[in-house]
Protein backbone atom coordinates (compact mmCIF):
# COMPACT_ATOMS: atom_id res chain seq x y z
CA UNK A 1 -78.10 -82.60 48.47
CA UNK A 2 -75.65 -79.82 49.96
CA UNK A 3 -72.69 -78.77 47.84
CA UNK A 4 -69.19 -77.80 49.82
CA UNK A 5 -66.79 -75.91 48.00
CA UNK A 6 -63.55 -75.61 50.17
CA UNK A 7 -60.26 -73.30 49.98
CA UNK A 8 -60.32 -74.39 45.71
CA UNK A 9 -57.80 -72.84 43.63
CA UNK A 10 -57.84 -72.84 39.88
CA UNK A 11 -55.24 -71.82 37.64
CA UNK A 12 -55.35 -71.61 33.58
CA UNK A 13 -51.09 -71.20 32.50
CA UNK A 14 -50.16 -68.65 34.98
CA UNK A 15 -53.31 -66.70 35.36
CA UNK A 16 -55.14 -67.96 38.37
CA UNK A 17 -59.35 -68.27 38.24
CA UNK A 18 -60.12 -69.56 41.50
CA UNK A 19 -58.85 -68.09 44.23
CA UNK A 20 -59.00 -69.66 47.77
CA UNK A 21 -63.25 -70.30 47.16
CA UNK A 22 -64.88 -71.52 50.06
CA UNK A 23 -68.64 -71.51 50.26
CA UNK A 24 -71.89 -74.08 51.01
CA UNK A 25 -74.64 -74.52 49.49
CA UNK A 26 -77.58 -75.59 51.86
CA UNK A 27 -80.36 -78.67 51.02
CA UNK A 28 -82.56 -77.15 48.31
CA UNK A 29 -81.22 -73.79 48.21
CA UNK A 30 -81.33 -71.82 45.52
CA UNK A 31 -77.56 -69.94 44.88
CA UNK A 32 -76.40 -67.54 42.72
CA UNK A 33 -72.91 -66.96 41.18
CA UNK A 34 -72.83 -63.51 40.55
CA UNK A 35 -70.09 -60.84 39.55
CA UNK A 36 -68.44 -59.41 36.13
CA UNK A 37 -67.08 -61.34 33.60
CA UNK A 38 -63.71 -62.83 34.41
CA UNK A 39 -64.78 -62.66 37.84
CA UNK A 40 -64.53 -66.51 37.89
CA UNK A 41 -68.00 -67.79 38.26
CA UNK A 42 -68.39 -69.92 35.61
CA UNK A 43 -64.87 -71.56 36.38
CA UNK A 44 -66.71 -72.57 39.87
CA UNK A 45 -69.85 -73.65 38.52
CA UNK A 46 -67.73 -75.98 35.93
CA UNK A 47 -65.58 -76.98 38.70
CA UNK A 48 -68.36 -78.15 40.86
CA UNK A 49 -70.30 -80.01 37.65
CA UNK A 50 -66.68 -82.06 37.19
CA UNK A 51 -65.86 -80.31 33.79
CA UNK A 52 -63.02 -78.83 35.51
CA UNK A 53 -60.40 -79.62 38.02
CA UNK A 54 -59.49 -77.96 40.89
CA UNK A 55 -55.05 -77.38 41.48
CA UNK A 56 -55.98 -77.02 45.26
CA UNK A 57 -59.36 -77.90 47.29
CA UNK A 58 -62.18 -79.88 47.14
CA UNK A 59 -65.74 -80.35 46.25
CA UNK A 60 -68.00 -82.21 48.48
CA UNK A 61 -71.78 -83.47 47.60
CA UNK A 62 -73.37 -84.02 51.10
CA UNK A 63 -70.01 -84.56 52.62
CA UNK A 64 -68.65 -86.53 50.50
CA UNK A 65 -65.56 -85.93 48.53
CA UNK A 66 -66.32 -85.96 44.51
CA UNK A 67 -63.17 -84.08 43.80
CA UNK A 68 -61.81 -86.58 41.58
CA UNK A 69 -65.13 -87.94 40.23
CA UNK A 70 -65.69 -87.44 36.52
CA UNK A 71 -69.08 -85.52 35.37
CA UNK A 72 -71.03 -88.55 34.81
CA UNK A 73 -70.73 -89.83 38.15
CA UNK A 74 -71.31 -86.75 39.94
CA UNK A 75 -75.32 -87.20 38.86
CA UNK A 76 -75.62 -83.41 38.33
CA UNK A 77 -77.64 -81.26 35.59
CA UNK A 78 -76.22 -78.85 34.03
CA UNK A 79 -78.36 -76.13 31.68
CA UNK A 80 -75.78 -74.02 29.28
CA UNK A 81 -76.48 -70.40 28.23
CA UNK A 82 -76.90 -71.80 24.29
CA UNK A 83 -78.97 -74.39 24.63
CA UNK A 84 -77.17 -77.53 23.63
CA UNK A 85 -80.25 -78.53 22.31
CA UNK A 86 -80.39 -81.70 19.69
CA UNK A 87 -81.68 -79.80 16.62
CA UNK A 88 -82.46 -82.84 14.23
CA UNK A 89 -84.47 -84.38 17.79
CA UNK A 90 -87.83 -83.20 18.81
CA UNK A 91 -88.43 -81.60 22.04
CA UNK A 92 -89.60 -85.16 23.61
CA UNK A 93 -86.96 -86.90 22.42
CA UNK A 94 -84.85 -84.29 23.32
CA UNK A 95 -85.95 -84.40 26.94
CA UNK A 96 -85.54 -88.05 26.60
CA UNK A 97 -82.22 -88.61 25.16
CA UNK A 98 -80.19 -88.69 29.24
CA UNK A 99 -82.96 -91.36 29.80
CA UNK A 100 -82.37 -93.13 26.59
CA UNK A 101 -78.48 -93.66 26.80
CA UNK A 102 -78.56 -94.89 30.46
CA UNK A 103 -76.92 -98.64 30.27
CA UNK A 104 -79.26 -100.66 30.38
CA UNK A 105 -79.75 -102.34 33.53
CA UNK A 106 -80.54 -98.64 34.94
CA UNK A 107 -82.63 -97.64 31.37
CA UNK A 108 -86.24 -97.21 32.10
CA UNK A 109 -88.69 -98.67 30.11
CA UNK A 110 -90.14 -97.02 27.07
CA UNK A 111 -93.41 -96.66 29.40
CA UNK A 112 -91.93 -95.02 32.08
CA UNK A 113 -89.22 -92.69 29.92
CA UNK A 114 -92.59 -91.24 28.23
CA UNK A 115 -94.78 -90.92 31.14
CA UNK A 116 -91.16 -89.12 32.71
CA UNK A 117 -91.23 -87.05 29.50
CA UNK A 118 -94.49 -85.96 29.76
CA UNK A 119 -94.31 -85.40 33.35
CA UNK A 120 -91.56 -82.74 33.01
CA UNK A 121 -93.41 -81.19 29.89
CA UNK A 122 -96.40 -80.59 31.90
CA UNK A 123 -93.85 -78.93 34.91
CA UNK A 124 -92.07 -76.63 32.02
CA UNK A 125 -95.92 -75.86 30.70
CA UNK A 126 -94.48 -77.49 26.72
CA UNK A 127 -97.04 -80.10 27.08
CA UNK A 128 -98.52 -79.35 23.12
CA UNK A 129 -94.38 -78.77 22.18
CA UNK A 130 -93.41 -82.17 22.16
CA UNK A 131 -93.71 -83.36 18.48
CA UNK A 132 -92.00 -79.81 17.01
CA UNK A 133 -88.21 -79.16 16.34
CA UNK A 134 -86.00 -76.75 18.56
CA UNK A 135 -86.05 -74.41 15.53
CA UNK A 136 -89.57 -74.27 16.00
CA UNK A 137 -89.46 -72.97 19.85
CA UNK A 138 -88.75 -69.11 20.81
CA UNK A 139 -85.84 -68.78 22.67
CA UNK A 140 -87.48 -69.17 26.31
CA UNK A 141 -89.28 -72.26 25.07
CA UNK A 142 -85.80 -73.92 24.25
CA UNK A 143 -84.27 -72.79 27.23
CA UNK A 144 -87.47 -74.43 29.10
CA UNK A 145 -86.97 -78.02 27.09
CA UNK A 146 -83.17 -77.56 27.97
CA UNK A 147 -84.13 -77.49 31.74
CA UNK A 148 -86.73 -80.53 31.49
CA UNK A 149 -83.81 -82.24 29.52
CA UNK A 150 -81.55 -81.71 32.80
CA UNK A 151 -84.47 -82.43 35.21
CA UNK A 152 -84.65 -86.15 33.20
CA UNK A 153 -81.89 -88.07 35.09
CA UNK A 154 -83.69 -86.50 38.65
CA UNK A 155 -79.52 -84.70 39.48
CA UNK A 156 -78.77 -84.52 42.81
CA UNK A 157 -78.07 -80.75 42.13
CA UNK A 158 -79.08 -78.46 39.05
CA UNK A 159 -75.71 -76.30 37.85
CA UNK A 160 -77.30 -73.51 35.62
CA UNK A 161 -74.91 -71.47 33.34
CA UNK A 162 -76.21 -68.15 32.47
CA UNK A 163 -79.24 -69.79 31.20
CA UNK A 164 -81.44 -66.31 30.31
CA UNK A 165 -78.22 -64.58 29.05
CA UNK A 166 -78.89 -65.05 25.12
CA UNK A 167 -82.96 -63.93 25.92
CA UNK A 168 -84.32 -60.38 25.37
CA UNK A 169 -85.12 -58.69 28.39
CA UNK A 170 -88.77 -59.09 28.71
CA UNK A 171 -88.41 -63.03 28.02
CA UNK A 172 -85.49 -63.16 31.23
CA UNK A 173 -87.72 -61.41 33.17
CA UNK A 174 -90.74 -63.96 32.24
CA UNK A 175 -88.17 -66.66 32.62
CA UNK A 176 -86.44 -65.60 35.99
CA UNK A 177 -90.11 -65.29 37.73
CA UNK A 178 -91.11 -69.23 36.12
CA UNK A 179 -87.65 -70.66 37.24
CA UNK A 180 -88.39 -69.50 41.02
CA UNK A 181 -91.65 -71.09 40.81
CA UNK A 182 -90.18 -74.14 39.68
CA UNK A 183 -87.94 -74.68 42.11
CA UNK A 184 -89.92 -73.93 44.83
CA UNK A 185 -91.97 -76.76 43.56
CA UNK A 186 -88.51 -79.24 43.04
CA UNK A 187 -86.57 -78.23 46.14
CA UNK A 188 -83.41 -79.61 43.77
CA UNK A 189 -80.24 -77.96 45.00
CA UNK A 190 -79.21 -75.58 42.57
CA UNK A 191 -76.40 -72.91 41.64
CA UNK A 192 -76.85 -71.22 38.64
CA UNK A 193 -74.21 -68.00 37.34
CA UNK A 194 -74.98 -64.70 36.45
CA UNK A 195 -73.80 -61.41 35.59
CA UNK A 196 -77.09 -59.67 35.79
CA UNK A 197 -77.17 -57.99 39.53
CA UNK A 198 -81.54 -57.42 39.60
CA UNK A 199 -81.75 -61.41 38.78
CA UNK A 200 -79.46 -62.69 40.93
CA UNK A 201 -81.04 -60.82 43.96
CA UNK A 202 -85.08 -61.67 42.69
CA UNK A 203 -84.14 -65.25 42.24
CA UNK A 204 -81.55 -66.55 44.67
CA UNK A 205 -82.15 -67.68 48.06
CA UNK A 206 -78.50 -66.51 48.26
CA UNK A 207 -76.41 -64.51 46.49
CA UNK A 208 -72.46 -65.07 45.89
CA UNK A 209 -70.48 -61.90 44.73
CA UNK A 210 -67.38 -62.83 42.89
CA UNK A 211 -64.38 -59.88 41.97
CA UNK A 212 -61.24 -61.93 40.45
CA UNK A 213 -61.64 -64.79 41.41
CA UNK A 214 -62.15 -64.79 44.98
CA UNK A 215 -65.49 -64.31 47.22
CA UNK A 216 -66.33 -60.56 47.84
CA UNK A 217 -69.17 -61.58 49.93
CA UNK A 218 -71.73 -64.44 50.40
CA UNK A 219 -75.54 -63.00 51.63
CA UNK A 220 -79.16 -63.10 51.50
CA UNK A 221 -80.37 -60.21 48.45
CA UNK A 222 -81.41 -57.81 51.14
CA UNK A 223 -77.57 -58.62 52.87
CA UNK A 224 -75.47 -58.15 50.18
CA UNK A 225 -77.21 -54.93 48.60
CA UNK A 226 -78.20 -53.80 51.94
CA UNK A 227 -75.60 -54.18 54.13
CA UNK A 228 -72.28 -54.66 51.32
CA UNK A 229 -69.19 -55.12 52.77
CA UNK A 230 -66.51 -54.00 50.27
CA UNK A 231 -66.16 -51.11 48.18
CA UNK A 232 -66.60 -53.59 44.77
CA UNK A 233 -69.89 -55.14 46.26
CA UNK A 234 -71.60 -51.61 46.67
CA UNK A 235 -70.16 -50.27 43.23
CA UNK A 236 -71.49 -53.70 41.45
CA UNK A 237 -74.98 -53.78 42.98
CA UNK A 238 -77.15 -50.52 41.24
CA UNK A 239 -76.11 -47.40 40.53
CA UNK A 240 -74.16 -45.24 43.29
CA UNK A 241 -72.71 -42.31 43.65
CA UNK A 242 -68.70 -42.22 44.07
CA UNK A 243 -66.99 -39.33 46.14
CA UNK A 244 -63.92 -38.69 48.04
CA UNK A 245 -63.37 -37.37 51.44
CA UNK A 246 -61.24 -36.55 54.49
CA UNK A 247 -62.45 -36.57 58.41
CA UNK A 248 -62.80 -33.40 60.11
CA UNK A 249 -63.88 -32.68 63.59
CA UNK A 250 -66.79 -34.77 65.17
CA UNK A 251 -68.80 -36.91 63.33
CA UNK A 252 -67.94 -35.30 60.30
CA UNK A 253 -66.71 -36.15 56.45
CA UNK A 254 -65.30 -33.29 54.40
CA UNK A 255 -66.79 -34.45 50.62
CA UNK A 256 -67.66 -33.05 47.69
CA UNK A 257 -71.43 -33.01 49.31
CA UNK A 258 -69.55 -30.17 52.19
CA UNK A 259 -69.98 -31.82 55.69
CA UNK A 260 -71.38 -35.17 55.76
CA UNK A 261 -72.07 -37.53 59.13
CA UNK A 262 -70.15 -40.18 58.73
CA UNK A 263 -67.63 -42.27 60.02
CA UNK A 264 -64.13 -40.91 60.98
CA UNK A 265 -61.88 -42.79 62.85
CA UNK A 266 -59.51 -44.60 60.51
CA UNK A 267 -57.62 -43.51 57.18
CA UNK A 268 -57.05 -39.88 56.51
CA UNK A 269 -58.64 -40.52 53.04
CA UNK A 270 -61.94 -42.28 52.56
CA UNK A 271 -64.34 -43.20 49.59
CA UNK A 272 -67.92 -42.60 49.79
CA UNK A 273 -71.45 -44.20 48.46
CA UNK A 274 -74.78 -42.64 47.98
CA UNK A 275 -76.97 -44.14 45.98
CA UNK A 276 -79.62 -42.30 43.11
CA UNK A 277 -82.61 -42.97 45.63
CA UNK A 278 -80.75 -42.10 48.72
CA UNK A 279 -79.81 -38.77 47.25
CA UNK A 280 -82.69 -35.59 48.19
CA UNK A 281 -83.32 -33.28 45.46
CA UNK A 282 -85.11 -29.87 46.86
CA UNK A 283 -85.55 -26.48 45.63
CA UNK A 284 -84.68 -24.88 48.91
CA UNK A 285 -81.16 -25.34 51.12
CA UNK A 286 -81.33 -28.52 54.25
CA UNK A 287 -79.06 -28.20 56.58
CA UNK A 288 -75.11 -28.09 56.12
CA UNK A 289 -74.71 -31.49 54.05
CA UNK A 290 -76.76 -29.77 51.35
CA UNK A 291 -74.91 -28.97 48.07
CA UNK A 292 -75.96 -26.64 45.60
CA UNK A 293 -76.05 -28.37 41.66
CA UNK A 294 -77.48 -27.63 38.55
CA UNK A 295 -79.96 -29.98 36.37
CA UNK A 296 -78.51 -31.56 33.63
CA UNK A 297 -81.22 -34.00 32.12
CA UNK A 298 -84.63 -35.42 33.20
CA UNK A 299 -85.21 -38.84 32.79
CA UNK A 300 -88.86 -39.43 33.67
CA UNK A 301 -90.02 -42.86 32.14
CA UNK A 302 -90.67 -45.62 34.72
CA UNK A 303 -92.13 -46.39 38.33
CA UNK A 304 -89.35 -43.37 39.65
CA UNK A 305 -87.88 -40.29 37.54
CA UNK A 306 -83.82 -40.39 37.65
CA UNK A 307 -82.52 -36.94 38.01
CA UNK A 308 -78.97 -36.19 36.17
CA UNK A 309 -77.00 -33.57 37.84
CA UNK A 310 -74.04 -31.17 38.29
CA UNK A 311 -72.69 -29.92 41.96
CA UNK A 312 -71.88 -26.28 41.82
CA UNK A 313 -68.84 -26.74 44.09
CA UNK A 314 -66.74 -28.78 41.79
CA UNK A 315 -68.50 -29.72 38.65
CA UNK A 316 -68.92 -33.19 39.71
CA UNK A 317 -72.01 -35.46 38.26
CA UNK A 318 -74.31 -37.41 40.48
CA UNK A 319 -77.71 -39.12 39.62
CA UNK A 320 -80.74 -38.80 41.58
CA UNK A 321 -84.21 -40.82 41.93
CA UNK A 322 -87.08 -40.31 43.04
CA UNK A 323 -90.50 -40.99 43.16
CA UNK A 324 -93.13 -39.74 40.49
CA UNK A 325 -95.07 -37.75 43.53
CA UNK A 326 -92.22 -35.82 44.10
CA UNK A 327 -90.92 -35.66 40.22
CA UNK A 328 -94.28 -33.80 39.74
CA UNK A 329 -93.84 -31.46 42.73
CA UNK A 330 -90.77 -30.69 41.87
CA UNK A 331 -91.83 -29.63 38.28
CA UNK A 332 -87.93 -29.43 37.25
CA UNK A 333 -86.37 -27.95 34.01
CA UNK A 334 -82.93 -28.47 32.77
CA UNK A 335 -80.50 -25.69 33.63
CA UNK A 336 -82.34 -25.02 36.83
CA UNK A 337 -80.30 -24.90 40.54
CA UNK A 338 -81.44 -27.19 43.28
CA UNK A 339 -80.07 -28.78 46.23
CA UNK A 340 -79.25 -32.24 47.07
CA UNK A 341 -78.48 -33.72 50.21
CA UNK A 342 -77.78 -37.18 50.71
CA UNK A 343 -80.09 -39.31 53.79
CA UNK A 344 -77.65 -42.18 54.04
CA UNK A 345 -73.51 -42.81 52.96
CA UNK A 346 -71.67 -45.24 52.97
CA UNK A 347 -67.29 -44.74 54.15
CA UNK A 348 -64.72 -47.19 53.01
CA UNK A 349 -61.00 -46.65 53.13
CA UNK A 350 -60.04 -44.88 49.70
CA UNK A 351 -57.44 -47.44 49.34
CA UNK A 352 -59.91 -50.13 49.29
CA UNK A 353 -59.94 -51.60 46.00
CA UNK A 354 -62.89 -51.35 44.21
């Protein structure tokens, strides 16, 4: 089931949501709403479940227009950040309760809703859960029976709201990894929102980047942080370094790094990227782009050290990272001078929002 969101608008009293959204969602994708909060993701996701309506647009399932349809007969699942769970209920019956309160000339048997329960405890690995209370589950196991519950009425898509966002880190992680798995075993179209950059791009087939409302930029993971086309998209995705420039002669950027290759033609101001890993840390002077800085603070825990520093030219603070290989032959102390020369930038107009 594909899911077409077209030219939508949104507006709460007079501040607008949803800004001229258009995007697809392919046959068993995988999407991901990402972006800051306010940035209008949830709005969408709500607005393609049938919770909300749209002031301008339309939503399309397959083609076909379920603008005006109410939630119930849209046939979607939708998993919310809290839970929702039945607390009085047991996990079965809380799995079976969409099956349960189907009228009953679509109802399925009592046979069939508990070999369907059992089924979907089995595919969320709660198979010994199914007797014990919500307040009996860890967090990850009731986000898991929450899922199953939304898998019961088979939805023509899954619409996922935040759904690791009230988990501890290592649980999300443990969670992120299982959901991927699972729906590369259900193939059911899904969209779920996000604010956390590292999930969206390990889970989603593709990843949506939303700033205000509007689309910043729809991509593949490697697309969007690879190749980002705004300002906001680089910014949001990792940590960069921000500086300011002016073209010279040539091929040349006048920064805070000194003479960087870079772009030219265009505005007589320009805003610059480099991010941590993309930033060389030496003990000896390459070429003109190098700038001479002083080390701040070592941060070695983790598969790279992160190197906090400050450029001698104009006090300005940049982060570094690199491997541990090259942590250890750099043998650092704070207070030290080094150079640092960036291997890749990225130019935008400096009056490109951000």
């Amino acid at each position: 089931m594909s899911i077409q969101v077209s030219h939508v608008d949104k507006w709460f009293g007079t501040y607008k949501a949803l800004d001229d959204v258009t995007l697809e969602v392919p046959d068993g994708q995988l999407l991901a709403l990402l972006g800051p909060s306010g940035s209008g993701k949830t709005t969408l996701l709500r607005t393609i479940a049938g919770f909300e309506s749209p002031d301008a647009g339309d939503v399309r399932f397959d083609g076909a227009d379920v603008t005006g349809q109410r939630v119930g007969e849209r046939h979607v699942g939708f998993v919310f950040q809290h839970y929702a769970l039945f607390r009085h209920m047991s996990v079965f019956e809380n799995i079976a309760f969409g099956l349960r309160v189907k009228s009953r000339k679509d109802r399925p048997s009592k046979a069939d809703i508990r070999d369907k329960v059992m089924e979907l405890l089995k595919l969320v690995q709660l198979e010994s859960f199914a007797a014990r209370k919500p307040s009996e589950l860890s967090g990850g196991q009731r986000q898991r029976v929450a899922l199953a519950r939304a898998l019961a009425v088979e939805p023509k898509v899954l619409l996922l709201d935040e759904p690791f966002g009230a988990l501890d880190a290592k649980v999300r992680q443990e969670l992120r990894s299982w959901l991927r798995r699972l729906h590369d075993e259900i193939h059911v179209t899904s969209v779920f929102v996000t604010h956390d950059q590292e999930e969206a791009l390990e889970v989603a087939d593709t990843v949506v980047i939303m700033n205000q409302g509007r689309v910043e930029q729809i991509g593949s993971p490697f697309e969007v942080y690879e190749h980002p086309r705004t300002p906001f998209v680089y910014n949001f995705l990792g940590n960069v370094n921000l500086f300011h420039g002016r073209p010279i002669s040539g091929e040349s950027l006048q920064t805070e790094f000194g003479a960087l290759n870079g772009r030219t033609n265009g505005p007589a101001s320009v805003i610059g990227f480099v991010r941590p890993h993309e930033l060389e840390v030496a003990r000896v002077e390459n070429g003109s782009s190098s700038m001479s800085a002083v080390v701040l603070q070592l941060l070695p825990a983790g598969p790279t050290a992160r190197i906090k520093l400050e450029l001698a030219e104009n006090g300005a603070y940049v982060e570094a990272q690199v491997s541990q290989e090259t942590y250890r032959e750099l043998d650092l102390k704070i207070g030290e001078q080094v150079f640092v020369k960036p291997r890749k930038v990225r130019v935008f107009p400096e009056d490109y929002s951000i």
